[in-house]
Protein backbone atom coordinates (compact mmCIF):
# COMPACT_ATOMS: atom_id res chain seq x y z
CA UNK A 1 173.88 101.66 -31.84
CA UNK A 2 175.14 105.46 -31.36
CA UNK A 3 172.64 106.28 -28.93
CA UNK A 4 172.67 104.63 -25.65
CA UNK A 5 169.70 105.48 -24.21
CA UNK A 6 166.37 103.94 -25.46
CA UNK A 7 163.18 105.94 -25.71
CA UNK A 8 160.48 104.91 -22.73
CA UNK A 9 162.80 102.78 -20.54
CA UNK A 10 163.32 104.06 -17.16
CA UNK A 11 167.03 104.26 -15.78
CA UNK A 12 166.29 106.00 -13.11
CA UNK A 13 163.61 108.14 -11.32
CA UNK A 14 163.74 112.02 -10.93
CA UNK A 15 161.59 113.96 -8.49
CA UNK A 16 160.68 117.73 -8.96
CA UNK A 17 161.21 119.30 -5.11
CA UNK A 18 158.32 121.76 -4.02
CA UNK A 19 158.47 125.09 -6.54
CA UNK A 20 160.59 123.21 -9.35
CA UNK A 21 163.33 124.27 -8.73
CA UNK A 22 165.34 121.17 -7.81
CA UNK A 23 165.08 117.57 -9.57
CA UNK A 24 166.54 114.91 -7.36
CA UNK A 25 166.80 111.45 -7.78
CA UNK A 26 165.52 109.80 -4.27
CA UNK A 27 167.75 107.82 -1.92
CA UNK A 28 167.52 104.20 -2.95
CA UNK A 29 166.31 104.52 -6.30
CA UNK A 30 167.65 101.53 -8.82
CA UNK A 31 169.98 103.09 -11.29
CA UNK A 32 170.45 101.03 -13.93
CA UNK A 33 174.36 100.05 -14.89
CA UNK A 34 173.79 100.82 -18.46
CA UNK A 35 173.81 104.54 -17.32
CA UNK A 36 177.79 104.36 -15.95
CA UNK A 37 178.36 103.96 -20.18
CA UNK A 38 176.73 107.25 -20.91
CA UNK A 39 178.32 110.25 -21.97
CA UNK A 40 176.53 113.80 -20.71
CA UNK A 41 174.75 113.71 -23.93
CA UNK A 42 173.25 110.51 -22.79
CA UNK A 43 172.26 111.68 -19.31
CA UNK A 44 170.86 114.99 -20.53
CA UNK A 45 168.52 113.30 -23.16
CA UNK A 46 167.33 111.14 -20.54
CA UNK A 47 166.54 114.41 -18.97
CA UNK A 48 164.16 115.65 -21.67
CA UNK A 49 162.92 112.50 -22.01
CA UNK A 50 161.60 112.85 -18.83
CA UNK A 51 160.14 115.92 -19.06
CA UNK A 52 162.22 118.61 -17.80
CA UNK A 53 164.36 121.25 -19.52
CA UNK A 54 167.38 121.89 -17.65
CA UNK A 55 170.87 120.10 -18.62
CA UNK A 56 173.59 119.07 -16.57
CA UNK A 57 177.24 120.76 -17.28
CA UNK A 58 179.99 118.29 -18.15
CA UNK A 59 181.25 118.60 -14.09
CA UNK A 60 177.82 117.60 -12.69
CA UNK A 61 178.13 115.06 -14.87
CA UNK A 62 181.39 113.68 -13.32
CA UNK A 63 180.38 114.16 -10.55
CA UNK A 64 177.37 111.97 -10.90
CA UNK A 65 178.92 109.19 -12.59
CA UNK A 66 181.66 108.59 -9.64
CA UNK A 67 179.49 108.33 -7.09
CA UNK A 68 177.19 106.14 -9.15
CA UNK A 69 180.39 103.97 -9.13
CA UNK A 70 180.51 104.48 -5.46
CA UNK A 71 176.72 103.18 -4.72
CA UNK A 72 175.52 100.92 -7.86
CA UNK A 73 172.42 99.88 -6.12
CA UNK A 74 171.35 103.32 -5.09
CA UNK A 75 172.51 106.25 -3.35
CA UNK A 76 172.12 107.10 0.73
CA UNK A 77 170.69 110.45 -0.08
CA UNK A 78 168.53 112.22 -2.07
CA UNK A 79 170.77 113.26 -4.80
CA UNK A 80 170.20 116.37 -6.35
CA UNK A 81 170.64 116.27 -10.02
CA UNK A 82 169.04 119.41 -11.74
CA UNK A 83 168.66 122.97 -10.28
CA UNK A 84 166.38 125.84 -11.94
CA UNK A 85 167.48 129.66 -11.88
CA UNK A 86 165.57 132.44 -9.73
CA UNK A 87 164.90 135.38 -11.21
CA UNK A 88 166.86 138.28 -10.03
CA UNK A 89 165.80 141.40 -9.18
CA UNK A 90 167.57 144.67 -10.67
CA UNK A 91 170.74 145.78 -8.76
CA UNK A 92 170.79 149.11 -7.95
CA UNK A 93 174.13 151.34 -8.89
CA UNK A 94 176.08 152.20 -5.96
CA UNK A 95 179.36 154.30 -5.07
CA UNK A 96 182.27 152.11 -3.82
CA UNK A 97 185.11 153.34 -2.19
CA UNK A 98 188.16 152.21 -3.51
CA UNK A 99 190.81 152.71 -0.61
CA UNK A 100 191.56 150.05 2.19
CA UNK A 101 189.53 151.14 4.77
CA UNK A 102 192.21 149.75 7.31
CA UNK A 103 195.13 151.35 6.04
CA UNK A 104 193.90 154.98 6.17
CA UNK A 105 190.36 157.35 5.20
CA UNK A 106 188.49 156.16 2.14
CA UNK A 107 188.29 160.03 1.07
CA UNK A 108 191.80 160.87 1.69
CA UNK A 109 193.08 160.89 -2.49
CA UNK A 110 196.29 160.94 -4.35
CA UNK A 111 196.81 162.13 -7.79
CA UNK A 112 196.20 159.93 -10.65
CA UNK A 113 195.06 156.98 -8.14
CA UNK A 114 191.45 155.78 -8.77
CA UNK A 115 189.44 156.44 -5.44
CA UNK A 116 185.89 156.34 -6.47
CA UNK A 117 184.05 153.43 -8.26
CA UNK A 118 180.53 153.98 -10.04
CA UNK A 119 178.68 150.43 -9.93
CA UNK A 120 176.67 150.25 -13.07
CA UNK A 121 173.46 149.68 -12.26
CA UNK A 122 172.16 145.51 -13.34
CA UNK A 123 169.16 144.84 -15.06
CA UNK A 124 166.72 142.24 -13.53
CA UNK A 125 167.19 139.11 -15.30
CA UNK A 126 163.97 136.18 -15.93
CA UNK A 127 164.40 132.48 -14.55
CA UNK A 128 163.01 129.21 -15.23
CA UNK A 129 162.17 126.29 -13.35
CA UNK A 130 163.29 122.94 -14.00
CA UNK A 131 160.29 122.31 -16.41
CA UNK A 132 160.91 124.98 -18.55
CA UNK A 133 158.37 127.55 -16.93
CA UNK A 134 159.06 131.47 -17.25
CA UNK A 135 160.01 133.08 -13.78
CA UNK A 136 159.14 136.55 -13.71
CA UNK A 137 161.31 139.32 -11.31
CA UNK A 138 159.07 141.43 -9.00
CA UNK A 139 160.67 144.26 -10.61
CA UNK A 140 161.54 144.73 -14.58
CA UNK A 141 162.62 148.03 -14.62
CA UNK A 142 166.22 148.88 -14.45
CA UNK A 143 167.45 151.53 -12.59
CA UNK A 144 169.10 154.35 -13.56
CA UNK A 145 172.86 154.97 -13.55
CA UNK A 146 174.36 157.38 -11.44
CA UNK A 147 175.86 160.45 -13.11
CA UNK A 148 177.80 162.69 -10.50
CA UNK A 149 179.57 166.74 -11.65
CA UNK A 150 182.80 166.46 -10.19
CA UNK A 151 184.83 169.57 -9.52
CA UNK A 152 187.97 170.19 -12.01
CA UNK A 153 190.38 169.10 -9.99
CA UNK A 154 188.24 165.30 -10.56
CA UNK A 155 188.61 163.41 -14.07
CA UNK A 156 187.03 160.26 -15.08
CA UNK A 157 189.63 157.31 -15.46
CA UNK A 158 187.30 155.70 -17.65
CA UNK A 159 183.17 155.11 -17.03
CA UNK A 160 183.31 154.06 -13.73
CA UNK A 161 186.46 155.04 -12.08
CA UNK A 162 187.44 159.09 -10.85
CA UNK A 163 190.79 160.18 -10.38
CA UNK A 164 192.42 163.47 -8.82
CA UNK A 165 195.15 165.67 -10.37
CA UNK A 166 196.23 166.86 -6.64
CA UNK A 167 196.41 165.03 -2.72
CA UNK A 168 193.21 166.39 -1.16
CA UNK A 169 189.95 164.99 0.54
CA UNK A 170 186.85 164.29 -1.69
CA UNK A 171 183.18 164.66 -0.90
CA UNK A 172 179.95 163.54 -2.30
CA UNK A 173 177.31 166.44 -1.59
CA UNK A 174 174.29 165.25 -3.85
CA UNK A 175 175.16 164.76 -7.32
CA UNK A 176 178.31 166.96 -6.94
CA UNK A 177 182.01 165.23 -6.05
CA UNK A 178 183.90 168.00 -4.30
CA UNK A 179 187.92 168.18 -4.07
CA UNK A 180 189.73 169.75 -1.28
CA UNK A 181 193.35 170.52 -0.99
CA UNK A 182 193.22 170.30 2.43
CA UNK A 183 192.26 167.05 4.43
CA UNK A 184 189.55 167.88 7.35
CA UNK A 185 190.02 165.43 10.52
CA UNK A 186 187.13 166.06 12.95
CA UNK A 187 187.84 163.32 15.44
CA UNK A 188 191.07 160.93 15.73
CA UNK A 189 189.22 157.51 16.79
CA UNK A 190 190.33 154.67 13.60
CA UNK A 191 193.81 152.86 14.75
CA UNK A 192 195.03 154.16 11.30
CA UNK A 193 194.42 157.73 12.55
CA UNK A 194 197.20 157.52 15.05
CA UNK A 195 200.04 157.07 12.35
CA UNK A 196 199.59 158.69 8.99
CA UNK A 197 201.59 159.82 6.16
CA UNK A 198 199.34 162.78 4.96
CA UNK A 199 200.42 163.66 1.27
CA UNK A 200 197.80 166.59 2.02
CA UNK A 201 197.24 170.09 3.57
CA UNK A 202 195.60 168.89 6.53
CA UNK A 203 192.71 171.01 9.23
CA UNK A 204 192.37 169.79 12.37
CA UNK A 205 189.19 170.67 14.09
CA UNK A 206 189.84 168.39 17.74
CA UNK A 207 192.54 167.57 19.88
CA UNK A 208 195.61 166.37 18.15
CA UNK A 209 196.76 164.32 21.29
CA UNK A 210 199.53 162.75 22.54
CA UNK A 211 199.25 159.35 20.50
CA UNK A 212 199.46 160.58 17.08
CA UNK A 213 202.66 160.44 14.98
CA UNK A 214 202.34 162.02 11.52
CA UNK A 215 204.39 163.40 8.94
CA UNK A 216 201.91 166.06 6.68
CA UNK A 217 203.29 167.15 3.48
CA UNK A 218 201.52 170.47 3.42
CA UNK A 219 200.04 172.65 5.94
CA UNK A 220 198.82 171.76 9.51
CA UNK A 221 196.38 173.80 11.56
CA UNK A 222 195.46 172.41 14.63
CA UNK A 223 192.28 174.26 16.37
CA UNK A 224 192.11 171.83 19.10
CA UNK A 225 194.64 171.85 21.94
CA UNK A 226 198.50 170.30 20.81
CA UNK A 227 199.78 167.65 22.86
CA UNK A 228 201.20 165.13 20.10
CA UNK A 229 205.43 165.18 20.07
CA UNK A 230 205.87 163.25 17.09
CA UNK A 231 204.79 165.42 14.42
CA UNK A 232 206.45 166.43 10.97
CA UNK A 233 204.98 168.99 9.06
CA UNK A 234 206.57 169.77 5.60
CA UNK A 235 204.91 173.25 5.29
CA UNK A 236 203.42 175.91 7.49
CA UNK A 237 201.18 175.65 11.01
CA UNK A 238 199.08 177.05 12.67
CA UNK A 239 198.51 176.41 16.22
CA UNK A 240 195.50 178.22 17.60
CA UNK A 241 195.29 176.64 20.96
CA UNK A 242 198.67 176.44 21.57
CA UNK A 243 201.26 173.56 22.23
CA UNK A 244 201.80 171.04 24.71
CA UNK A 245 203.98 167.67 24.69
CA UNK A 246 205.25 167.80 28.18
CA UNK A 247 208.96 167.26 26.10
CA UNK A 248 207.96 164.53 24.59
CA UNK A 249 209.15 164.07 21.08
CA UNK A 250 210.27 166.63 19.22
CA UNK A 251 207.80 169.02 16.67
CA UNK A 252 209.58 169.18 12.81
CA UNK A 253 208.36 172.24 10.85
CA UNK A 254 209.94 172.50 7.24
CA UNK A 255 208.23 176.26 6.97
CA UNK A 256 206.79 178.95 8.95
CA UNK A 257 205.09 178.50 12.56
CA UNK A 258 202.39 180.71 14.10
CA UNK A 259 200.80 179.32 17.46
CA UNK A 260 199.06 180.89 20.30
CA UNK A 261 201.64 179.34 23.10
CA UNK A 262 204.28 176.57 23.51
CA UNK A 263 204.98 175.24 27.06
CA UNK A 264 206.83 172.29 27.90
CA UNK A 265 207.59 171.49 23.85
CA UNK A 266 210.41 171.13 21.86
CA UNK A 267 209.92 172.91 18.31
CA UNK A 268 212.49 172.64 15.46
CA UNK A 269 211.22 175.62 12.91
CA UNK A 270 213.27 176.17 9.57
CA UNK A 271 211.18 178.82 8.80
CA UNK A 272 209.77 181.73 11.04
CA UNK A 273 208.25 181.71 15.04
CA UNK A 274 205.48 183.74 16.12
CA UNK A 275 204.07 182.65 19.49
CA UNK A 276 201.23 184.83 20.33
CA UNK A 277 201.02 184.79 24.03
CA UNK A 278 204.18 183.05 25.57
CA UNK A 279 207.11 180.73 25.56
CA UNK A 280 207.63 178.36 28.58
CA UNK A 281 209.85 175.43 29.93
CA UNK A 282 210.65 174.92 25.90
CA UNK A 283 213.27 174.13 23.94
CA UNK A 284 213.02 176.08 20.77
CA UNK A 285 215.22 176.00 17.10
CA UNK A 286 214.22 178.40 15.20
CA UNK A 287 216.12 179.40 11.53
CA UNK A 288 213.93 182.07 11.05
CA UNK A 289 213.28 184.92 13.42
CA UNK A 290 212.01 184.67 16.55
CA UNK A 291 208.73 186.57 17.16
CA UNK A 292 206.53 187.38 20.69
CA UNK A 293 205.16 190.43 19.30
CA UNK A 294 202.23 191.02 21.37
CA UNK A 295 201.27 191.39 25.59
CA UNK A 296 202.36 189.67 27.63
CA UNK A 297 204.93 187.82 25.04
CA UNK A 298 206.70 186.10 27.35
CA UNK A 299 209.51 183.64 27.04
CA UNK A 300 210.29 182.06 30.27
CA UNK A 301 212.56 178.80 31.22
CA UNK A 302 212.87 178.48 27.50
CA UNK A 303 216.37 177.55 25.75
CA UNK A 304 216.76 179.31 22.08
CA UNK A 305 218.67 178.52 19.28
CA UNK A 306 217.84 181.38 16.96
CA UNK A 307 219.27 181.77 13.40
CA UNK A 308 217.50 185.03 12.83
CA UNK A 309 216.31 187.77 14.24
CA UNK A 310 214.21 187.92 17.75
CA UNK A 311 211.51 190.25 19.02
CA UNK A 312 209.81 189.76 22.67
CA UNK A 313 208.52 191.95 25.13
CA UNK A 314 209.43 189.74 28.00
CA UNK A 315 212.46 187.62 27.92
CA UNK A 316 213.28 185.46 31.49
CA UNK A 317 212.49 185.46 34.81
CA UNK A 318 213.25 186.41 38.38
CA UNK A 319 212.38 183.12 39.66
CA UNK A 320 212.19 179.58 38.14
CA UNK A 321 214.30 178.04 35.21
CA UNK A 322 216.71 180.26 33.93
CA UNK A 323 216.27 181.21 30.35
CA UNK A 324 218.87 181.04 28.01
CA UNK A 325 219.28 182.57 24.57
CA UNK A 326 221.86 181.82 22.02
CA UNK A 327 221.92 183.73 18.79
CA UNK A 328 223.90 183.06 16.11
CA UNK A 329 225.81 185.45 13.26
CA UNK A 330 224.91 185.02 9.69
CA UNK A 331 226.44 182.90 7.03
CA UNK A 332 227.98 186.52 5.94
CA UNK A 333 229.55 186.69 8.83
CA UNK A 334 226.97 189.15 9.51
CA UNK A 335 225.28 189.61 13.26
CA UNK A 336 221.37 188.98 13.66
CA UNK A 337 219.30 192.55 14.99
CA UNK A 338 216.81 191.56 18.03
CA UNK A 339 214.72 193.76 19.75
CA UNK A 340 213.43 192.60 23.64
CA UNK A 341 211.57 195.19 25.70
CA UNK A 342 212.55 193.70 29.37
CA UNK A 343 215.23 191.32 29.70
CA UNK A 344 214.88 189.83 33.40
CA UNK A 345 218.73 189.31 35.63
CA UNK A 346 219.83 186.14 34.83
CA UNK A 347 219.04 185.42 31.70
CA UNK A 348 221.53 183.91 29.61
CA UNK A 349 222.56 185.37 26.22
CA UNK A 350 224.85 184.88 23.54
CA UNK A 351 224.83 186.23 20.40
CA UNK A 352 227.09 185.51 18.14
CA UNK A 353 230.64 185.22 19.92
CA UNK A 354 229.56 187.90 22.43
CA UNK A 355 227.59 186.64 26.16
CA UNK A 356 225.51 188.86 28.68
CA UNK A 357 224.41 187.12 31.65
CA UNK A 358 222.33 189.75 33.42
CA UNK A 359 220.76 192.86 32.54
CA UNK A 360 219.39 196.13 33.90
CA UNK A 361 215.09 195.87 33.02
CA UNK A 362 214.31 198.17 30.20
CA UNK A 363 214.31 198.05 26.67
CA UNK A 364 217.24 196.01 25.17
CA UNK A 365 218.68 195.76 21.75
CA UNK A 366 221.18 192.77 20.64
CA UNK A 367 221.58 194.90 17.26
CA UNK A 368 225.00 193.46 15.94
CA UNK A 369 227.74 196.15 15.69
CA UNK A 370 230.97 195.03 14.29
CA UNK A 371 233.97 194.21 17.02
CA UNK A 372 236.24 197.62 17.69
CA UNK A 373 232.93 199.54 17.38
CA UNK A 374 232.03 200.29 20.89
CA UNK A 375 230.60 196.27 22.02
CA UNK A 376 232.76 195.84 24.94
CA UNK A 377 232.67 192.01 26.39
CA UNK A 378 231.31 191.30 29.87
């Protein structure tokens, strides 16, 4: 006989639990040990012939028959054999951020890296209950997917994933996604704040304090005040609250430099220097020029190494830390023209292979003028 089950006989009995979703078979029900011969065909005609409408997949099925093996006179617990499906309800689309939130900022993007994930939105879906019965969702409409305008800078990947064709920081505003060349921090709290590789322009709008080490390969401007040491900046800053490490570290800038003081820092600028108010206790490299321009545009206690040109109205002091200045000739063997208004006793100065070590106050002029042409040594 192919089939071994036989219409009407009972094998075994199978309870509906309350709401029909679960079929069990109760804790010391007889099994008879015809059913360890069946195949899952077997088991799930047995099934129907019971009156339900669910089947069992060929690893329930395994499942089943070993512990069968394991308790031939019945098993020690209800035993649940057959499991109806809920309806769901429809899944609303969503945005997902595709960065590692513990790495670095979710909105911080590189170009041609996905960043931003449209979740399609899922329809709600109809269940049934171990009998057979329709399950309704509360809800049968689906939602609608989310379309966003993204700026040019922003290309779809494919339907769900956006991509950038420049570093920057992204923003959702509505149905718009906005680009931005330059990354905006506003607070430096995250653990990953404290050491970042920005591939980005970046604003600061707070302190950039002592704890941060970062290398940005763009701009910096720093509105808050400047006490971090360990900072590499690849193009230009702007400091508008001035510096501050207490010599700690030392402050890499690959372009031009404009801040509104340095005290206690050590700056290395390839580029140009223009401190706004004043220079003090610093050690400053500058390839560029040099440049205090406006009142009081001091440099005080400071030690220079200037490649280029310098311009201050107030270079040393009678008191304190002696300041000293060394300037150096051009690769054309050329001299480097500086211009200081008042030039305090004491300071040190060397330009070129030439040294003054004091000065009468009033306005003095390193202007190079070959040797032999009327530049006599000290």
């Amino acid at each position: 006989m192919a089939n071994k089950v036989e219409q009407g006989r009972r094998y075994f009995t199978i309870r509906a639990a309350p709401g029909n979703l679960v079929g069990f078979i109760p804790k010391n029900t007889p099994i008879l040990l015809d059913v360890l011969q069946w195949a899952a065909t077997d088991l799930n005609r047995y099934i129907k012939d019971e009156g339900f409408q669910v089947e069992v997949d060929d690893a329930q099925f395994v499942a089943f028959r070993r512990l069968l093996r394991k308790h031939p006179n019945g098993f020690k617990e209800d035993y649940e054999l057959l499991f109806g499906v809920l309806p769901t309800e429809p899944e609303q689309p969503r945005l997902e951020w595709l960065a590692d939130s513990a790495v670095g900022p979710h909105d911080l993007v590189m170009p041609n890296v996905p960043f931003l994930r449209v979740v399609a939105p899922r329809p709600p879906r109809e269940g049934r209950d171990i009998y057979g019965h329709l399950l309704l969702p509360k809800v049968r409409e689906t939602p609608t997917r989310i379309h966003l305008q993204p700026d040019d800078e922003i290309t779809t990947l494919d339907e769900e994933h956006y991509v950038c064709t420049s570093a920057g920081q992204v923003a959702i505003e509505g149905q718009r996604l906005r680009f931005n060349s330059s990354y905006v921090v506003t607070e430096i709290g995250a653990p990953w704040m404290r050491k970042m590789c920005w591939t980005c322009s970046v604003a600061v709008k707070c302190d950039l304090d002592g704890g941060v080490e970062w290398e940005v390969h763009g701009n910096l401007l720093v509105e808050g005040h400047w006490s971090a040491g360990n900072v590499t900046v690849h193009g230009n800053v702007r400091a508008r609250s001035g510096i501050q490490t207490n010599m700690v570290g030392v402050i890499k800038i690959h372009g031009n430099a404009d801040v509104a003081f340095v005290q206690m820092s050590k700056l290395g600028v390839k580029g140009n220097l223009t401190i706004d108010r004043a220079a003090l206790q610093s050690e400053l490299r500058v390839g560029g020029e040099l440049r205090l321009p406006h009142e009081p545009g001091s440099l005080m206690g400071c030690t220079v190494h200037g490649f280029g040109g310098m311009y201050a109205q107030r270079v040393g002091s009678e008191k304190g830390q002696r300041t000293s200045i060394h300037l150096y000739d051009n690769d054309d063997g050329g001299g480097t023209a500086s211009r200081i208004t008042k030039l305090s006793a004491g300071t040190i100065m060397e330009v070129g292979a030439r040294k003054w070590t004091q000065a009468e106050d009033g306005y003095f002029s390193t202007l190079y003028v070959p040797p032999g042409e009327g530049v006599k040594d000290p």
